[in-house]
Protein backbone atom coordinates (compact mmCIF):
# COMPACT_ATOMS: atom_id res chain seq x y z
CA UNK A 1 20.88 -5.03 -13.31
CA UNK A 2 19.62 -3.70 -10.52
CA UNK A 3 17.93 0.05 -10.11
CA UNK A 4 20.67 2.91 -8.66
CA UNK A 5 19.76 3.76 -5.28
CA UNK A 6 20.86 7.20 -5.13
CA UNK A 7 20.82 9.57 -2.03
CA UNK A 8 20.55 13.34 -0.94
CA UNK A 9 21.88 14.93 2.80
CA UNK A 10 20.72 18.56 3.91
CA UNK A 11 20.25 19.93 6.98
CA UNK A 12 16.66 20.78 8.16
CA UNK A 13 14.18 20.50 11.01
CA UNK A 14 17.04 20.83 13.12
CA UNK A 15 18.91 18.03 11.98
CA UNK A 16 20.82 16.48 9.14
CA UNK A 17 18.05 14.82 7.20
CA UNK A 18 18.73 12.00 4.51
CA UNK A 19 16.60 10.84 1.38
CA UNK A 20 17.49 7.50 -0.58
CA UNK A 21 15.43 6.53 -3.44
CA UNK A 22 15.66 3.86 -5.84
CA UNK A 23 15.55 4.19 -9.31
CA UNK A 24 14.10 7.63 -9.87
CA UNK A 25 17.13 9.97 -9.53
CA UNK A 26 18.36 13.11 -7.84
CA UNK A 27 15.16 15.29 -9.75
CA UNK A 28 12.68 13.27 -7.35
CA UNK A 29 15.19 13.54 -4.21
CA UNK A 30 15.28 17.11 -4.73
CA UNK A 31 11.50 17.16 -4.54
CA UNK A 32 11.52 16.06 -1.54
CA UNK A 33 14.02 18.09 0.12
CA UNK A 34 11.71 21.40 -1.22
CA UNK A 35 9.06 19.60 0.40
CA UNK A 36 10.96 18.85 3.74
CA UNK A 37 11.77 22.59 3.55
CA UNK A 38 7.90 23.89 3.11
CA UNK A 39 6.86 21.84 6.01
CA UNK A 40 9.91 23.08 8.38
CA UNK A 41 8.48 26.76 6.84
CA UNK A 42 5.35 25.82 7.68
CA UNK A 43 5.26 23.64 11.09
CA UNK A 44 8.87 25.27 13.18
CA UNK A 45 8.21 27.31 16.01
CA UNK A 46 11.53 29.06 15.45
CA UNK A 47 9.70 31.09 12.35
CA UNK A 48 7.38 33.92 13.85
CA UNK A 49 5.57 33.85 10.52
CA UNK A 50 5.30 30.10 10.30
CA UNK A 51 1.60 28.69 11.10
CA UNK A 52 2.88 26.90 14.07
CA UNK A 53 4.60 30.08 15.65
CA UNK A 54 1.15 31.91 14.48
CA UNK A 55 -0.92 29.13 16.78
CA UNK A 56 1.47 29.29 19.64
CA UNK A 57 0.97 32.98 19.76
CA UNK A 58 -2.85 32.63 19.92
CA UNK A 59 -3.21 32.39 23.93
CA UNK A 60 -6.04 29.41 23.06
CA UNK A 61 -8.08 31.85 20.89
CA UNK A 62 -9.77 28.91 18.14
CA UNK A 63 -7.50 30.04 15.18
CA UNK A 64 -8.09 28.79 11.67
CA UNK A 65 -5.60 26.13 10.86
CA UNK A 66 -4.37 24.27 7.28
CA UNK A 67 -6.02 20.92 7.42
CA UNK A 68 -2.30 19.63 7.36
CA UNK A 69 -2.04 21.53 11.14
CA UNK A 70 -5.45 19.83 11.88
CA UNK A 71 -3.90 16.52 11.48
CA UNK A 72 -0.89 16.82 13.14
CA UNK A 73 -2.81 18.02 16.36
CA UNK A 74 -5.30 15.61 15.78
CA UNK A 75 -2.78 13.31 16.17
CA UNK A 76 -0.83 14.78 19.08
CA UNK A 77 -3.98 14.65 21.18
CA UNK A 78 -4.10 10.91 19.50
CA UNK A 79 -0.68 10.07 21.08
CA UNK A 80 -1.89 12.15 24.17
CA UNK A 81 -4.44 10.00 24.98
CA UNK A 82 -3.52 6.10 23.79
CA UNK A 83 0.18 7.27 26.29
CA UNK A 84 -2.06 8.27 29.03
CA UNK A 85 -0.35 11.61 29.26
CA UNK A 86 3.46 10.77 28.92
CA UNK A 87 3.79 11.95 25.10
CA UNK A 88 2.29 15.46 25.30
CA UNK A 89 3.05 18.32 22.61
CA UNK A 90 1.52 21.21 24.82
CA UNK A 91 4.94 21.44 26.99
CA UNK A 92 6.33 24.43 24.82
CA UNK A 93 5.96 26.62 28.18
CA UNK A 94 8.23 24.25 30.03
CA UNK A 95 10.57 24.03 26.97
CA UNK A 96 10.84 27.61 26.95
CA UNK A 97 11.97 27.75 30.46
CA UNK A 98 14.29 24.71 29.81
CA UNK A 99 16.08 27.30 27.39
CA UNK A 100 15.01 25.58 24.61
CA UNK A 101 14.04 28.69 22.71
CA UNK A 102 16.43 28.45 19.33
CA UNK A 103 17.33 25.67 17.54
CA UNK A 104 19.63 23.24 18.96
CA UNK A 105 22.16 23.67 16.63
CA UNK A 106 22.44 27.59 17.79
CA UNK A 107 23.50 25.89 21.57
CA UNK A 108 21.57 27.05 24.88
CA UNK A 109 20.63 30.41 25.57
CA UNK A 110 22.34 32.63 28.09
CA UNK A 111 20.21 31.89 30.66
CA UNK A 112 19.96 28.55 30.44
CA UNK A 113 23.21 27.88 30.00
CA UNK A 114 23.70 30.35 33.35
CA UNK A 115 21.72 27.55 34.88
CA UNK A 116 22.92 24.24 33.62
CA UNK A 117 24.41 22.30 36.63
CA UNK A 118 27.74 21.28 35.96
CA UNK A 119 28.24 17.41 36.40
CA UNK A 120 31.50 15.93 37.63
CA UNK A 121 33.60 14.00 35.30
């Protein structure tokens, strides 16, 4: 007999995330969803308290981060570098004037959808 793969589906990080497991039940899938949720607490800029909104705020002043922060930047300088510049997590100015300023699933902002182009069919 083999072990029950069993599965959980929430929505989070601004998407519908999904967790299988094998043989260790819903209890252990529903630690990882609380997890999933403390890190999109922790690490969304949509939050103004979250330590990610906190950093963004900081106009470069050196801020003390959680060494789980330290590591993701480390490693978005990481990808920075090994693309030569074409994956680059400093762009949140230029998402911010895409309209990107809300979650996805709350659709565009007034002004940006004001200036979406409308394509022909």
């Amino acid at each position: 007999m083999s072990p029950e793969v069993t599965s959980r589906h929430f929505d989070a990080l601004g998407s519908t995330c999904e967790l299988l497991s094998i043989g260790t039940g819903q209890a252990a899938l529903e630690r990882c969803e609380a997890r999933v949720r403390e890190a999109e607490a922790r690490f969304t800029r949509f939050l103004p308290d979250s330590e990610l909104a906190r950093l963004n705020a900081g106009d470069g002043r050196y801020l003390p981060v959680s060494p789980e922060m330290f590591a993701m930047l480390e490693a978005a300088l990481w990808a920075f570098e090994e693309s030569q510049g074409l994956v680059n997590a400093a762009v949140l100015p230029a998402m911010l004037s895409a309209g990107y300023d809300r979650p996805f699933r709350q659709g565009l902002s007034e002004p940006a959808f004001a200036a979406a182009v409308q394509l022909p069919p």
